[in-house]
C-alpha atoms as a PDB file:
ATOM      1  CA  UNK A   1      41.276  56.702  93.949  1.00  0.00           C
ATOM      2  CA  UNK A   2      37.218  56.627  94.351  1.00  0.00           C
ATOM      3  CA  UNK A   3      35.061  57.825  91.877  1.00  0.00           C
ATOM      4  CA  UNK A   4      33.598  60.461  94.192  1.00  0.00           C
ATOM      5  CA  UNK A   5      37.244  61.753  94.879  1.00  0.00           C
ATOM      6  CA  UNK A   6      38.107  61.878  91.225  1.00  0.00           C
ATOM      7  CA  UNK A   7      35.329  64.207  90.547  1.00  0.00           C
ATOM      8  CA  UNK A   8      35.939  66.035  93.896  1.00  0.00           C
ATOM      9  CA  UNK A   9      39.327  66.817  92.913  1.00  0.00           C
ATOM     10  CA  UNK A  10      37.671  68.065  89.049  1.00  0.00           C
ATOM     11  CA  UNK A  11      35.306  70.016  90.514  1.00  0.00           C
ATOM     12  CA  UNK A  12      37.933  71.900  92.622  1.00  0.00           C
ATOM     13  CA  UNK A  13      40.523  72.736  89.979  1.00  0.00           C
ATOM     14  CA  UNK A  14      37.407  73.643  87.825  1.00  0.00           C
ATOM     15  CA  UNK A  15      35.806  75.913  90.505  1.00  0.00           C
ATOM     16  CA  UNK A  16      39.695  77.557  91.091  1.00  0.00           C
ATOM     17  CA  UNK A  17      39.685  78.203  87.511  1.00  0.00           C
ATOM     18  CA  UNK A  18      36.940  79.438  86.736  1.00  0.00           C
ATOM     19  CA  UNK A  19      37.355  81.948  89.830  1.00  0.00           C
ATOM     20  CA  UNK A  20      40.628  83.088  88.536  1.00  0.00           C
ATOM     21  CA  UNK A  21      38.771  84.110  85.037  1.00  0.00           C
ATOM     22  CA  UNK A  22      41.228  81.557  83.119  1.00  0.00           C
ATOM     23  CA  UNK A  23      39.002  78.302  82.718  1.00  0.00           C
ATOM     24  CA  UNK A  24      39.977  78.303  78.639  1.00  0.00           C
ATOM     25  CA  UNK A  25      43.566  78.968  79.439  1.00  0.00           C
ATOM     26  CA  UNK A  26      43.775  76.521  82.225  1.00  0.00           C
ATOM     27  CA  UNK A  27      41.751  73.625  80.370  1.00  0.00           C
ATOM     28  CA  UNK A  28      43.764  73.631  77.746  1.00  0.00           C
ATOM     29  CA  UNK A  29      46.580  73.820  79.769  1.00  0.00           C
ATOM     30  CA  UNK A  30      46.016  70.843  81.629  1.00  0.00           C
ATOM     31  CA  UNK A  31      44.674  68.656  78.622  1.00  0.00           C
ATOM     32  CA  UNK A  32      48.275  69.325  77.185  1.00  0.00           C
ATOM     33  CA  UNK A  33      50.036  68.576  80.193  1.00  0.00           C
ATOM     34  CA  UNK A  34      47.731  65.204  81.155  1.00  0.00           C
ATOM     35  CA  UNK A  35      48.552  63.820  77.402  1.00  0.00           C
ATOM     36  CA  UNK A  36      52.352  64.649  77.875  1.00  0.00           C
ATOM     37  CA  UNK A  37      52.011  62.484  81.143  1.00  0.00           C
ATOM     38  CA  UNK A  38      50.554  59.980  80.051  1.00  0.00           C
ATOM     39  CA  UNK A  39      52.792  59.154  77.606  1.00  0.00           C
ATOM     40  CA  UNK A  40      55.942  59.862  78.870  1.00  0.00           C
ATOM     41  CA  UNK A  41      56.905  57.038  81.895  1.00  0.00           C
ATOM     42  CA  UNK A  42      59.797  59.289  83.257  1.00  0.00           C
ATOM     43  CA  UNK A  43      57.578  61.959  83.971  1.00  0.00           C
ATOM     44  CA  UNK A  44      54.722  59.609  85.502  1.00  0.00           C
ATOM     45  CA  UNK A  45      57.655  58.204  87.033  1.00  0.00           C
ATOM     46  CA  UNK A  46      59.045  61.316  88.869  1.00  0.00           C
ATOM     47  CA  UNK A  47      55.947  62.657  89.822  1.00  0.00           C
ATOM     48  CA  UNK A  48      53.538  59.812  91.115  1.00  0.00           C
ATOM     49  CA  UNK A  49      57.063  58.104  93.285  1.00  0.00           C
ATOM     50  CA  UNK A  50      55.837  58.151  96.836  1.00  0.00           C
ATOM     51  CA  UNK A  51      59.061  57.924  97.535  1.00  0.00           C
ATOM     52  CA  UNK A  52      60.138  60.903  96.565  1.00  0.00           C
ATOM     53  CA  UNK A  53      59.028  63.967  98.966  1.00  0.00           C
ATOM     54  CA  UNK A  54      56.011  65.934  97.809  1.00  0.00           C
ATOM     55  CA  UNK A  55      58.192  69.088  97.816  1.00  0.00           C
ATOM     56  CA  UNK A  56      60.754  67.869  94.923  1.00  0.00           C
ATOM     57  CA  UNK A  57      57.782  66.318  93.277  1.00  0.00           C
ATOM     58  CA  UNK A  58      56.323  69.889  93.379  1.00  0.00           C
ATOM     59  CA  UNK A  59      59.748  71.012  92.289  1.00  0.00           C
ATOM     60  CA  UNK A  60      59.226  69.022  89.059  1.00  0.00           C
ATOM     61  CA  UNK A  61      56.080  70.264  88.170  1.00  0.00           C
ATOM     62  CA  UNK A  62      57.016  74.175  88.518  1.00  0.00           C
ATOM     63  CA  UNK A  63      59.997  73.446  86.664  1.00  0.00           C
ATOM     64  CA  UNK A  64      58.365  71.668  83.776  1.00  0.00           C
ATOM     65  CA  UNK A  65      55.810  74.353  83.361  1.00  0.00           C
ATOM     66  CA  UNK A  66      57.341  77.058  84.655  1.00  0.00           C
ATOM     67  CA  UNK A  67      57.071  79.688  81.414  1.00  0.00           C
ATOM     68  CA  UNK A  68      55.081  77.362  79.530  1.00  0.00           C
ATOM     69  CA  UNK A  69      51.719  77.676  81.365  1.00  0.00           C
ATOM     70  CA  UNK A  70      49.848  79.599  83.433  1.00  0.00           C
ATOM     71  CA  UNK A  71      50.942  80.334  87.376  1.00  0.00           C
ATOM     72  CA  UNK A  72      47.305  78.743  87.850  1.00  0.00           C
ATOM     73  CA  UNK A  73      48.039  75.726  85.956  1.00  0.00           C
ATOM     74  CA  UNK A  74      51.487  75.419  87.678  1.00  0.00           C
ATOM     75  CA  UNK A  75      49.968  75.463  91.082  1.00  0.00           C
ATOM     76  CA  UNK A  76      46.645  73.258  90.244  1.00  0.00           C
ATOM     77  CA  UNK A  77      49.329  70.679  89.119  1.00  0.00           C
ATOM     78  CA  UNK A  78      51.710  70.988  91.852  1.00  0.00           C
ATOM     79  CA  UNK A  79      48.647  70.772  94.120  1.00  0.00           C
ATOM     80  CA  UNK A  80      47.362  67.160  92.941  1.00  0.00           C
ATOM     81  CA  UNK A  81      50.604  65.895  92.556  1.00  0.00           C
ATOM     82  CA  UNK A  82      51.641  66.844  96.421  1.00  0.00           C
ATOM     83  CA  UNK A  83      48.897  65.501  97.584  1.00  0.00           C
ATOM     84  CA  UNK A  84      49.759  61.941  96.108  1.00  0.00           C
ATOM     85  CA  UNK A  85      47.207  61.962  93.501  1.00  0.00           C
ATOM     86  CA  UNK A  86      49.749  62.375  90.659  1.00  0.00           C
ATOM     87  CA  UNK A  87      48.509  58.828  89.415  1.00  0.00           C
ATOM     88  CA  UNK A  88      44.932  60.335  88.755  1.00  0.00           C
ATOM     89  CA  UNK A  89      45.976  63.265  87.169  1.00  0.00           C
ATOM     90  CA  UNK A  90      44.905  62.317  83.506  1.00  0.00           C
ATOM     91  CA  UNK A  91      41.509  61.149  84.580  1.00  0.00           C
ATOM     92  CA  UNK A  92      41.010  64.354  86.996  1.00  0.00           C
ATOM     93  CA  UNK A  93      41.717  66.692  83.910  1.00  0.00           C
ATOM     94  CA  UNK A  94      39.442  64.543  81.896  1.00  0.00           C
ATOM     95  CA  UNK A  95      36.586  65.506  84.152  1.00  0.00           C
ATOM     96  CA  UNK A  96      37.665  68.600  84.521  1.00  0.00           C
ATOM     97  CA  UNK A  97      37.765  69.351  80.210  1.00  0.00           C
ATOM     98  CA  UNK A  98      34.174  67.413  80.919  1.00  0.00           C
ATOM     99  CA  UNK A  99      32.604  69.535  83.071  1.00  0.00           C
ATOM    100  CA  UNK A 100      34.538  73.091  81.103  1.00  0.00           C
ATOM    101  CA  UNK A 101      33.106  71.726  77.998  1.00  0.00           C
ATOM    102  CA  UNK A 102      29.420  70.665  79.527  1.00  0.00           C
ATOM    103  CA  UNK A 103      29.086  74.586  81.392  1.00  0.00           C
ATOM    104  CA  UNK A 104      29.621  75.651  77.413  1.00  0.00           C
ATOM    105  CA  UNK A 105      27.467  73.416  76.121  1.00  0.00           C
ATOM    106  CA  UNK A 106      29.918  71.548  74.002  1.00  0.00           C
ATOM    107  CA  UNK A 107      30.867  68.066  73.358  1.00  0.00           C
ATOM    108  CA  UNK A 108      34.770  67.282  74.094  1.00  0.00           C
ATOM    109  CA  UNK A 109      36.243  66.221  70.841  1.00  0.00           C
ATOM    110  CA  UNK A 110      40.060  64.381  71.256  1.00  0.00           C
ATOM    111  CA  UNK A 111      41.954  65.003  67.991  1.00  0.00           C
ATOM    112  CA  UNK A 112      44.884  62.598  67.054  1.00  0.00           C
ATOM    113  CA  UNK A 113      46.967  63.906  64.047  1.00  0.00           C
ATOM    114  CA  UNK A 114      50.394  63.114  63.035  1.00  0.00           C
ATOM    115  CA  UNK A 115      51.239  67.008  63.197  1.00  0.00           C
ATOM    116  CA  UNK A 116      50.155  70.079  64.215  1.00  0.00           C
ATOM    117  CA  UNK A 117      47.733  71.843  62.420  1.00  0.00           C
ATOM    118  CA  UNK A 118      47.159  75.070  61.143  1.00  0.00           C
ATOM    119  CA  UNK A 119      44.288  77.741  62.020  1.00  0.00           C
ATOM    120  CA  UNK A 120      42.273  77.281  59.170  1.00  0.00           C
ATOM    121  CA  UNK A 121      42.713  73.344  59.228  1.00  0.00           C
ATOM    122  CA  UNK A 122      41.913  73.181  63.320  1.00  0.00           C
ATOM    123  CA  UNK A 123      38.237  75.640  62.609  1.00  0.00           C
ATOM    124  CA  UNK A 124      37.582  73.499  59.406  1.00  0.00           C
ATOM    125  CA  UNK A 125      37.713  70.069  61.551  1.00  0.00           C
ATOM    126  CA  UNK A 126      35.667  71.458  63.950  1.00  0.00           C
ATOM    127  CA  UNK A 127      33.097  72.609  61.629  1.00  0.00           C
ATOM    128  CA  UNK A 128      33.007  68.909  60.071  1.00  0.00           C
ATOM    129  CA  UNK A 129      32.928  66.927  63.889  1.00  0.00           C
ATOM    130  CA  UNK A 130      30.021  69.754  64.524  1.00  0.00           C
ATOM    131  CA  UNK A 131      28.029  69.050  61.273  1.00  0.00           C
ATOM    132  CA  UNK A 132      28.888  64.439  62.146  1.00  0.00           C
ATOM    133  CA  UNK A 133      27.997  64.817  65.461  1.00  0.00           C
ATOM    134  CA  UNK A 134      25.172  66.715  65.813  1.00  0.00           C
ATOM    135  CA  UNK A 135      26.789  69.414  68.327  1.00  0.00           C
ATOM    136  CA  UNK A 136      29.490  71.829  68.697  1.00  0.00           C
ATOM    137  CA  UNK A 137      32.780  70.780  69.969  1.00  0.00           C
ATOM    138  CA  UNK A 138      35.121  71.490  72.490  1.00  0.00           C
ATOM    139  CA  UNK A 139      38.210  70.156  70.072  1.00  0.00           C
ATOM    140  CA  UNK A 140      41.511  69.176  71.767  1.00  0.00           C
ATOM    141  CA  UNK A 141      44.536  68.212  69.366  1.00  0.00           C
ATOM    142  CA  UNK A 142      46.527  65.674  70.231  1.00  0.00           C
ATOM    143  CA  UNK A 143      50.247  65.273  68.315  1.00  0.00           C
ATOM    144  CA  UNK A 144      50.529  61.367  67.940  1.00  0.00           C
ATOM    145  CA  UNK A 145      53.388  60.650  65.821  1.00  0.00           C
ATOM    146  CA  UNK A 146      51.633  56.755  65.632  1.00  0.00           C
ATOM    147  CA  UNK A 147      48.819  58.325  63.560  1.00  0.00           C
ATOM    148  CA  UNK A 148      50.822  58.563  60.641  1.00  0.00           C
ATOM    149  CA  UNK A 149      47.759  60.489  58.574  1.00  0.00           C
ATOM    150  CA  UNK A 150      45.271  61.538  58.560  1.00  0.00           C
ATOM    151  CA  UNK A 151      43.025  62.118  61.929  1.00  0.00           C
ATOM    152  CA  UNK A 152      41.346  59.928  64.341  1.00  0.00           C
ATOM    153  CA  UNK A 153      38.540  61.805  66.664  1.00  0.00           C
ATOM    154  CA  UNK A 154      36.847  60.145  69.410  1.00  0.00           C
ATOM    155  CA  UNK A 155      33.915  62.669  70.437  1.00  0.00           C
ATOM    156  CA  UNK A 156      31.697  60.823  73.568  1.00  0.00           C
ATOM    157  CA  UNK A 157      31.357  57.148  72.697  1.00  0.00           C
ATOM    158  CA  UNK A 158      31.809  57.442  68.576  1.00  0.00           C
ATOM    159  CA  UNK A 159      35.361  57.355  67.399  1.00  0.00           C
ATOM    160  CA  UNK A 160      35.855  58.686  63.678  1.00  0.00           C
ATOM    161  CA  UNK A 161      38.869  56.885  62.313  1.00  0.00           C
ATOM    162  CA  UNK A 162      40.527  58.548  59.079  1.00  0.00           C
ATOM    163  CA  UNK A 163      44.044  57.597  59.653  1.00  0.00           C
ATOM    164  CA  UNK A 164      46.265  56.042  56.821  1.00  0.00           C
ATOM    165  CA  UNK A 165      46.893  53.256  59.037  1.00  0.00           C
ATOM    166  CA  UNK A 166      42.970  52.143  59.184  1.00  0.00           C
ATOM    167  CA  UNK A 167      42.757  52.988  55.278  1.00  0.00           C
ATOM    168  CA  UNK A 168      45.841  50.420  54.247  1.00  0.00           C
ATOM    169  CA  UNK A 169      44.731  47.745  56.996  1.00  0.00           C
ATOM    170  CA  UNK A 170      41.230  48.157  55.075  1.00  0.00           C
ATOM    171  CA  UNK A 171      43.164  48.292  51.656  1.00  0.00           C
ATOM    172  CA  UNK A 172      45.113  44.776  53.300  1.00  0.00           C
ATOM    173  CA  UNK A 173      41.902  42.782  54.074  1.00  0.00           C
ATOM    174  CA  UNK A 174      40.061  43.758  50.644  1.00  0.00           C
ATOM    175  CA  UNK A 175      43.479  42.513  48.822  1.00  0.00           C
END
């Protein structure tokens, strides 16, 4: 899909959002539901299948997030994916998170860890990408088993990599 539509399609679930007095609740959401997509290929499967009728592929989506999300997150889904724009999805929500976090004045900062983490841990980390970048941050965990330790954040262009994986492939090439 075209830049210009990309953003279109941002701008409108952002707009609906923020109208319905849930933009938090609905960003979050959808930053959740784009990761799960992403990396599950039955799911991206199911719901970007032209094949199969936009009404089933609607089906899909209210079943999926039925009680776990919002009835506005349920229906901004269901919406792109009926229209055939399930395969932009991720990089709609992206834009969307964008423009949340740029009418806040805050920097969107993607979290990897290899499990969740707690209150305290979560305010701490953003206190520390804050002070290292320079701004406050929008912070969005990500559960990525791959990570093994530690945390790698990517906040704009500058990724901060303090997984266990980087530190014994650094440990590897010093040995």
């Amino acid at each position: 899909m075209s830049d210009a539509r990309i953003e279109g399609y941002a701008r409108a679930l952002f707009e609906i959002a923020r109208a319905e007095g849930s933009l938090d609740e609905v960003e979050d959401e959808l930053f959740r539901f784009a990761r799960s997509f992403e990396s599950n290929d039955a799911l991206r499967s199911a719901l970007t299948d032209e094949m199969v009728p936009a009404d089933r592929r609607q089906g899909i989506v209210e079943t999926l997030l039925g009680d776990r999300a919002s009835a506005t997150t349920t229906q901004l889904v269901a919406m792109v994916v009926g229209s055939g724009r399930g395969r932009d999805l991720p990089e709609i929500i992206d834009r969307l998170v964008a423009r949340a976090s740029a009418a806040k004045e805050l920097a969107v900062a993607e979290v990897r860890v290899a499990v969740a983490l707690s209150d305290d841990q979560v305010n701490r980390l953003r206190a520390a990408l804050a002070n290292a970048t320079g701004r406050e941050v929008n912070l969005k965990v990500v559960i990525d088993p791959s990570v093994i330790g530690g945390v790698i954040a990517t906040v704009g262009d500058k990724v901060i990599d303090g997984s266990v994986r980087t530190r014994v492939e650094q440990l590897k090439s010093l040995l």
